[in-house]
Protein backbone atom coordinates (compact mmCIF):
# COMPACT_ATOMS: atom_id res chain seq x y z
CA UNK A 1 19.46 -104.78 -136.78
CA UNK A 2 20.08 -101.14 -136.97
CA UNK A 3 17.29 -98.88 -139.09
CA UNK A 4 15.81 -95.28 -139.95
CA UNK A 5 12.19 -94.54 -139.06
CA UNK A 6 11.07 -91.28 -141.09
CA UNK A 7 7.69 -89.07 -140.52
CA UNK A 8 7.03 -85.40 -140.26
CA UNK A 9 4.08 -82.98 -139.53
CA UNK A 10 2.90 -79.78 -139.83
CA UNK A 11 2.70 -77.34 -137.07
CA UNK A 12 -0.57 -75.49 -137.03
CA UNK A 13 0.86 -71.83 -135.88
CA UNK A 14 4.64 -70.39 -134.38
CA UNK A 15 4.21 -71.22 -130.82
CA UNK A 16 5.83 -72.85 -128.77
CA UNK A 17 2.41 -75.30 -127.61
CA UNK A 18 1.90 -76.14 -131.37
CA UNK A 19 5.06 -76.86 -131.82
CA UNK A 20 5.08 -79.14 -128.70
CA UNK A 21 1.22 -80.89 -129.56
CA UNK A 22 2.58 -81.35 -133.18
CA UNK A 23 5.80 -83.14 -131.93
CA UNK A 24 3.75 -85.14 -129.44
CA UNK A 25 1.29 -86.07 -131.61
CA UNK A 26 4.16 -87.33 -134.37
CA UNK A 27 6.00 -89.32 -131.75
CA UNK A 28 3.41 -90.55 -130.62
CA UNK A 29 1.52 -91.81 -133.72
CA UNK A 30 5.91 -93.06 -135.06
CA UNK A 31 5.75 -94.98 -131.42
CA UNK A 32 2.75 -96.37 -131.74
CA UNK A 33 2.33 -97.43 -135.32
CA UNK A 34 5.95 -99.86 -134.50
CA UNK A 35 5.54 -100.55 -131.39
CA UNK A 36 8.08 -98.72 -130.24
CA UNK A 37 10.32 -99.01 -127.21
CA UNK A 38 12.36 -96.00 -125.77
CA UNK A 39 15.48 -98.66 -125.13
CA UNK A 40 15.43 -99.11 -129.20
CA UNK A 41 16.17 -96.01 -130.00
CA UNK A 42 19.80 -95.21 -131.14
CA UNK A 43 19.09 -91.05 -131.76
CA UNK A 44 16.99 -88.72 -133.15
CA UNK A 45 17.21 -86.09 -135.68
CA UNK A 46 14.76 -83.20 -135.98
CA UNK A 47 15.02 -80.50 -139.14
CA UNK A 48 11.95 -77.57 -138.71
CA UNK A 49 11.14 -75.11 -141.36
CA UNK A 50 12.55 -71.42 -140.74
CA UNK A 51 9.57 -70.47 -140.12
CA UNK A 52 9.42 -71.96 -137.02
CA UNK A 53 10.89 -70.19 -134.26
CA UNK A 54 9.35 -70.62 -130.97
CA UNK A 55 10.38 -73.97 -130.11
CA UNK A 56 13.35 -76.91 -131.03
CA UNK A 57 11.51 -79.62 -132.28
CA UNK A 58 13.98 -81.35 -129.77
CA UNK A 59 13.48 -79.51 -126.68
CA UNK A 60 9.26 -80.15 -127.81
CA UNK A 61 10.47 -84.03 -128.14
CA UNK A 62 11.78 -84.27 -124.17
CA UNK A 63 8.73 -81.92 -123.41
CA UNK A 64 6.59 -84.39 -124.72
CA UNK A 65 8.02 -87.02 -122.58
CA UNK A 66 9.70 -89.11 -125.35
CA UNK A 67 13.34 -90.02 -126.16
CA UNK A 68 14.57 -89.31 -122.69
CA UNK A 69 17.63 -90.81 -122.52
CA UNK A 70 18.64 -91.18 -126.18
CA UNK A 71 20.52 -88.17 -127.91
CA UNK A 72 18.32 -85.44 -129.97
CA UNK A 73 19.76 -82.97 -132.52
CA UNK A 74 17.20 -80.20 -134.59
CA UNK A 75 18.43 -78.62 -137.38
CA UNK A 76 16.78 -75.89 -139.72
CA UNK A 77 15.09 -77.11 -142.59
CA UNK A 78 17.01 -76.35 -146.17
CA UNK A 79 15.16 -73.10 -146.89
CA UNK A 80 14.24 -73.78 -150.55
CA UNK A 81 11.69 -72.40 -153.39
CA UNK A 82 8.37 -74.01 -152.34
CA UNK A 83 9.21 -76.12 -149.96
CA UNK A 84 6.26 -76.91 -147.52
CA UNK A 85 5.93 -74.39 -144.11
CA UNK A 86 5.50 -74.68 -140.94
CA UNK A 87 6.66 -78.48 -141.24
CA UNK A 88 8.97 -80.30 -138.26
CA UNK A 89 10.77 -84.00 -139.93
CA UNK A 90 12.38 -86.45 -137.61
CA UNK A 91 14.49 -89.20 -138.31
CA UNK A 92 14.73 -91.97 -135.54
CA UNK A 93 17.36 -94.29 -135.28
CA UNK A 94 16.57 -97.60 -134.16
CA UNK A 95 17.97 -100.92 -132.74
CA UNK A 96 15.71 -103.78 -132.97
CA UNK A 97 15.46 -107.09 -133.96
CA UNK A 98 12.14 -107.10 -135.98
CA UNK A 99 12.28 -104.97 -139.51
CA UNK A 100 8.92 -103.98 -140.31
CA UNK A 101 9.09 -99.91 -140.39
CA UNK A 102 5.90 -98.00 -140.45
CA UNK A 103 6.89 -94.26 -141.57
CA UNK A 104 4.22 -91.66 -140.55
CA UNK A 105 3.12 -88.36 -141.76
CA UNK A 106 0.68 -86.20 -140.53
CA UNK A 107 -1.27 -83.30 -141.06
CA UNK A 108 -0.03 -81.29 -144.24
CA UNK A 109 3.12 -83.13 -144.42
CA UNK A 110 0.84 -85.97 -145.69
CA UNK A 111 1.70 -84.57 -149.27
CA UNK A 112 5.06 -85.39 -148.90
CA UNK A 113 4.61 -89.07 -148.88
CA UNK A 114 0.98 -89.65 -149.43
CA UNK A 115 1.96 -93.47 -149.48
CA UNK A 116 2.51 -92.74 -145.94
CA UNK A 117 -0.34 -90.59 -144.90
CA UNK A 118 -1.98 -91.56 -141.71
């Protein structure tokens, strides 16, 4: 059964190790919260505000140790009238045979989906 797992953060400043501890931190929390296997995982698409230029949420993603051999793509954000800052989304493909997605948000992005905060 193919599905989407959703989540996002916030990044605390621009640089490139709060981009990385942000991104670990999210895949971490989306890996453990579905008991996540790296063989499961189809691809992954990031999106980070433009204000965030130091790192690819991507590049942060292998960094971090995760998603080794699956494909990663980052894209900037939509830059749009109040949208929140400093924020990194990801969208994870997934193969699996049980359906019981657990979407995470963390930090700031917790207003985004507060049905979803962790």
């Amino acid at each position: 059964m193919i599905y989407a797992l959703r989540g996002a953060i916030t990044v605390e400043k621009d640089t490139a190790e709060a981009v990385d501890d942000a991104v670990k931190e999210l895949m971490s929390e989306i890996f453990s919260a579905n008991s996540l296997s790296e063989d499961e995982i189809i691809s992954v698409i990031f999106s980070q505000t433009k204000d965030i230029r130091s790192r690819n949420a991507a590049a942060a993603c292998r960094r971090g140790g995760f998603c080794t051999s699956a494909p990663l793509f980052c894209v900037q954000e939509a830059d749009t009238e109040g949208s929140l800052p400093l924020a990194v989304r990801v969208l994870i493909t997934v193969d699996r045979n049980e359906k019981n997605p657990v979407m995470v948000y963390l930090r700031g992005a917790s207003i985004l989906r507060p049905e979803w905060k962790r």
